[in-house]
Protein backbone atom coordinates (compact mmCIF):
# COMPACT_ATOMS: atom_id res chain seq x y z
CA UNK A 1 -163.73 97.51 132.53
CA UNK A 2 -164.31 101.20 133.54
CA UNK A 3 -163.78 103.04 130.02
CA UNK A 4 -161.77 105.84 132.39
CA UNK A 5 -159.91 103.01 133.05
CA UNK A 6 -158.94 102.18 129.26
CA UNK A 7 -158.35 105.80 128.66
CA UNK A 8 -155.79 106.39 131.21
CA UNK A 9 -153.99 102.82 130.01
CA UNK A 10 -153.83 103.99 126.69
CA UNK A 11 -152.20 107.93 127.77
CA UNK A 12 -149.91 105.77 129.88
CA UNK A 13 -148.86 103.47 126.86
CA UNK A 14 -148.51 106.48 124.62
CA UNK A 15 -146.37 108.38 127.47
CA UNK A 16 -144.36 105.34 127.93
CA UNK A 17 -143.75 105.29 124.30
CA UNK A 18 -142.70 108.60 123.69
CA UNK A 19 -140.51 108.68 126.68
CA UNK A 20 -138.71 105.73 125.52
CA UNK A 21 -138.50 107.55 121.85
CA UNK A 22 -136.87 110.85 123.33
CA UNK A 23 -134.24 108.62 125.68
CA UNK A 24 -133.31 106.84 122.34
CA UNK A 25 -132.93 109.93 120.72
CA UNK A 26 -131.05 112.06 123.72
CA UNK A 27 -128.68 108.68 123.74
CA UNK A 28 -127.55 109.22 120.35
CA UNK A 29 -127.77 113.05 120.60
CA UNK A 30 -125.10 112.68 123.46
CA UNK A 31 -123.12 110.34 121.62
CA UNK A 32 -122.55 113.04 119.06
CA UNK A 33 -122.01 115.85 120.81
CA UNK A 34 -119.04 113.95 122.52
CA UNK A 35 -117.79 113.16 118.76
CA UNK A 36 -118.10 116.96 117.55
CA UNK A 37 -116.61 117.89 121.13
CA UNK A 38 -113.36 115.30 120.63
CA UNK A 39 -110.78 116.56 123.43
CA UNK A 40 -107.64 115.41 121.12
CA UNK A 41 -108.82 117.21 118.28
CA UNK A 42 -107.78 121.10 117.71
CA UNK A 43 -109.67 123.37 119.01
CA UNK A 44 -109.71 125.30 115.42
CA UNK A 45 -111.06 121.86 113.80
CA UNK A 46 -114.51 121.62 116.02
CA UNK A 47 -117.58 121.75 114.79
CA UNK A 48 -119.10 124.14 117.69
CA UNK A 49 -122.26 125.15 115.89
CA UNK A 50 -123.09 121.64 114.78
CA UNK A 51 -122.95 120.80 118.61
CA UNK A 52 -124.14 123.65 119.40
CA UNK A 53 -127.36 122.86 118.33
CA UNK A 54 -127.13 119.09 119.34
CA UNK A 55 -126.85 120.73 122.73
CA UNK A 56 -130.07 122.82 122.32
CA UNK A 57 -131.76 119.73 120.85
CA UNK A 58 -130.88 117.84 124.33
CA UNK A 59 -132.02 120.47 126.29
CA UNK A 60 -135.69 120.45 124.60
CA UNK A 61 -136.00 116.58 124.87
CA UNK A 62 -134.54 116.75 128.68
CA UNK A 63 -137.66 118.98 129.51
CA UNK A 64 -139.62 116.49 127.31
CA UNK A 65 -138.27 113.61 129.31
CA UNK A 66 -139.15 115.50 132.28
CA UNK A 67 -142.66 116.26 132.07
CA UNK A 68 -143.65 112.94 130.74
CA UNK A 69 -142.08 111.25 134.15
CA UNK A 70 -144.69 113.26 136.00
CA UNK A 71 -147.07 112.51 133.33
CA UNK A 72 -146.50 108.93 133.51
CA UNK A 73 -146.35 108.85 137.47
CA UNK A 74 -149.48 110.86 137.90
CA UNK A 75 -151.39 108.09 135.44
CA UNK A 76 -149.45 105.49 136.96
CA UNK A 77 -150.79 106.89 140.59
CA UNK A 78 -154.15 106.93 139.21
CA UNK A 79 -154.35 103.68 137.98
CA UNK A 80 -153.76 101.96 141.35
């Protein structure tokens, strides 16, 4: 097999891993921000800055998730 070949399998298994990594971890991420953020708690009682930064953490791995799509579509498309 073309060694071109191999090398753009193993970016693709390594992109594929890594995306599936960062979705685990945005899962969870948004499954604590909706704890922090609980609607029938009071307002005073909310930890804002703790989800605060979940939020900021989600928006990093979003882009993440983002680029390696194209990444793994572009390999994907080159690989056919």
């Amino acid at each position: 097999m073309n060694p071109e070949k191999l090398q753009f399998k193993g970016m693709l298994a390594e992109a594929k891993k890594s995306f599936r990594t960062k979705n685990t971890e945005a899962s969870g991420l948004v499954i604590l921000i909706r704890s922090l953020l609980n609607p029938y708690e009071d307002i005073s009682k909310l930890d804002v800055e703790k989800a605060l930064i979940s939020m900021q953490r989600l928006q990093e791995i979003q882009e993440d998730i983002k680029a390696l799509d194209t990444k793994i579509k572009n390999l994907e498309s080159e690989l056919e």
